[in-house]
Protein backbone atom coordinates (compact mmCIF):
# COMPACT_ATOMS: atom_id res chain seq x y z
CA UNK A 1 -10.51 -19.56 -9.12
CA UNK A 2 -12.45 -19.58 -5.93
CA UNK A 3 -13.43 -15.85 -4.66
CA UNK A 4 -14.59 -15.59 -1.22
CA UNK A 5 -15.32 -12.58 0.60
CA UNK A 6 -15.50 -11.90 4.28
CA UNK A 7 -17.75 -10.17 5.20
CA UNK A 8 -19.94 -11.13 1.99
CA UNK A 9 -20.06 -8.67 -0.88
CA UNK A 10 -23.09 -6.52 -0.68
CA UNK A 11 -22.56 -5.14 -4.81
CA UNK A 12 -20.67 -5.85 -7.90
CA UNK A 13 -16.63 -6.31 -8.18
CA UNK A 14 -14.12 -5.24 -10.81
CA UNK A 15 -11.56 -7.97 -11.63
CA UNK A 16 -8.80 -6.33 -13.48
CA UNK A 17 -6.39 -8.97 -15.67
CA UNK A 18 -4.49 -9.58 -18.28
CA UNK A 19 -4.25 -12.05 -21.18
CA UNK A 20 -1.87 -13.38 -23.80
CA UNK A 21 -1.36 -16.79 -25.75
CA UNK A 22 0.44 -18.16 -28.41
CA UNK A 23 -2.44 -17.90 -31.05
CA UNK A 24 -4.83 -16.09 -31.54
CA UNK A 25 -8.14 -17.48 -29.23
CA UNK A 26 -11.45 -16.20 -27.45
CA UNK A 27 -11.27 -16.55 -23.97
CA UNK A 28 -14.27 -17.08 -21.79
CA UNK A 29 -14.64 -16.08 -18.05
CA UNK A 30 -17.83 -17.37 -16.14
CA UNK A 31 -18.64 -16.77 -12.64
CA UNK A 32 -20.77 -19.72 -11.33
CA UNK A 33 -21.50 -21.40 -14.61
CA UNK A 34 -22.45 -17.67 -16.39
CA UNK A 35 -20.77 -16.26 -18.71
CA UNK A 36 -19.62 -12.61 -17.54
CA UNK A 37 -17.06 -11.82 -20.40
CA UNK A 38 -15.72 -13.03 -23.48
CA UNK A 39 -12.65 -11.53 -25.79
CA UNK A 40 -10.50 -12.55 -27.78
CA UNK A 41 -6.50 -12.93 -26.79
CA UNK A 42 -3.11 -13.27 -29.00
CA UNK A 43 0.86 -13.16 -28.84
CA UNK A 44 0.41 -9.27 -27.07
CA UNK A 45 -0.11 -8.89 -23.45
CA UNK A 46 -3.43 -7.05 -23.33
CA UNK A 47 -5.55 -5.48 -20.09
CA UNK A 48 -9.00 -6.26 -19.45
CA UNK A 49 -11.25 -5.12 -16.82
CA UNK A 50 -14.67 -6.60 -16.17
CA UNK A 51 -17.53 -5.55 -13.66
CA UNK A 52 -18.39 -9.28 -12.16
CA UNK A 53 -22.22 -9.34 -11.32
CA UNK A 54 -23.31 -9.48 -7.01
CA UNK A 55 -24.07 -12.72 -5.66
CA UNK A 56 -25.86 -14.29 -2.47
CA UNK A 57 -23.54 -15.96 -1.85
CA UNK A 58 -20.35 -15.19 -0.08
CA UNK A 59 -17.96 -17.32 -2.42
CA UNK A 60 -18.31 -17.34 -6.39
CA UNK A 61 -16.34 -19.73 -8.53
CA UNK A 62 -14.15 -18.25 -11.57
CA UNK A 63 -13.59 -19.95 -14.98
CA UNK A 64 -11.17 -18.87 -17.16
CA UNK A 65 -11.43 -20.97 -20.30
CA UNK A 66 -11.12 -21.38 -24.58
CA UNK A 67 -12.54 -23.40 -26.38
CA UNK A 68 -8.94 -24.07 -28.87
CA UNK A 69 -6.81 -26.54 -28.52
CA UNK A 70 -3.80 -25.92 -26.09
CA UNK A 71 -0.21 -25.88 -28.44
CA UNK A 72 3.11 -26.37 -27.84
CA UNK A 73 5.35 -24.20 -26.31
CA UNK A 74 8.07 -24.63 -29.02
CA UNK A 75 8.96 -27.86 -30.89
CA UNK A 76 11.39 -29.35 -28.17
CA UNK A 77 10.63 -32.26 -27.10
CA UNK A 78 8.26 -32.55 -23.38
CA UNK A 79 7.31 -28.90 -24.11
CA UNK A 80 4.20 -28.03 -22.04
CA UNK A 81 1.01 -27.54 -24.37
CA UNK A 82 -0.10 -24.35 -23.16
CA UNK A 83 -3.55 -22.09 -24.10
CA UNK A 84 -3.43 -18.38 -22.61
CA UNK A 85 -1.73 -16.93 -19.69
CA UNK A 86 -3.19 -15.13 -17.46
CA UNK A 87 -1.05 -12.13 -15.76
CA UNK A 88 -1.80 -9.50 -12.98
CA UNK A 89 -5.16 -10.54 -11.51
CA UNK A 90 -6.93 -7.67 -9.23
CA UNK A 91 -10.05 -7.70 -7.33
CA UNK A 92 -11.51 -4.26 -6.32
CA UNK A 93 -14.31 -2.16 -5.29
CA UNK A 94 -15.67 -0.75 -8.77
CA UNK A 95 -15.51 2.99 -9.42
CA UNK A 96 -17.65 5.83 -8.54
């Protein structure tokens, strides 16, 4: 994900999501090649919220990622192979 902000952010962010996937697997989220968060996802929806560090610059790149394998969706055949899925993505001032 590419986050730009006009005009540039002068402090930190709080991205608000939420994960689930198939199997159990640790997701990773960097911002710019650094790793901000890491936790660990399954078959329940669950909420995260994560205070993403101030850059320079005005536009940061965001990597969701895991490390597993992706899996099937279910055993029919062309089923997607799928990892996590990521639901309800928020950007927002952090609070007071």
């Amino acid at each position: 994900l590419r986050l730009e902000t006009r005009p540039p952010a002068t402090g930190p962010l709080r991205l608000q999501f939420a994960l689930r996937s198939l199997t159990p697997r640790t997701v990773t989220l960097t911002q710019d090649g650094h790793e901000v968060w890491r936790g660990e996802t399954n078959l329940a929806l669950t909420r995260h919220a994560v205070e993403l560090p101030s850059r320079a610059a005005p536009d940061s790149v965001l990597e969701f990622s895991s490390p597993a394998p992706a899996i099937a969706e279910s055993p029919a055949p062309g089923a997607r192979a799928l990892s996590f899925a990521l639901y309800d993505l928020r950007l927002a001032l952090p609070e007071p």
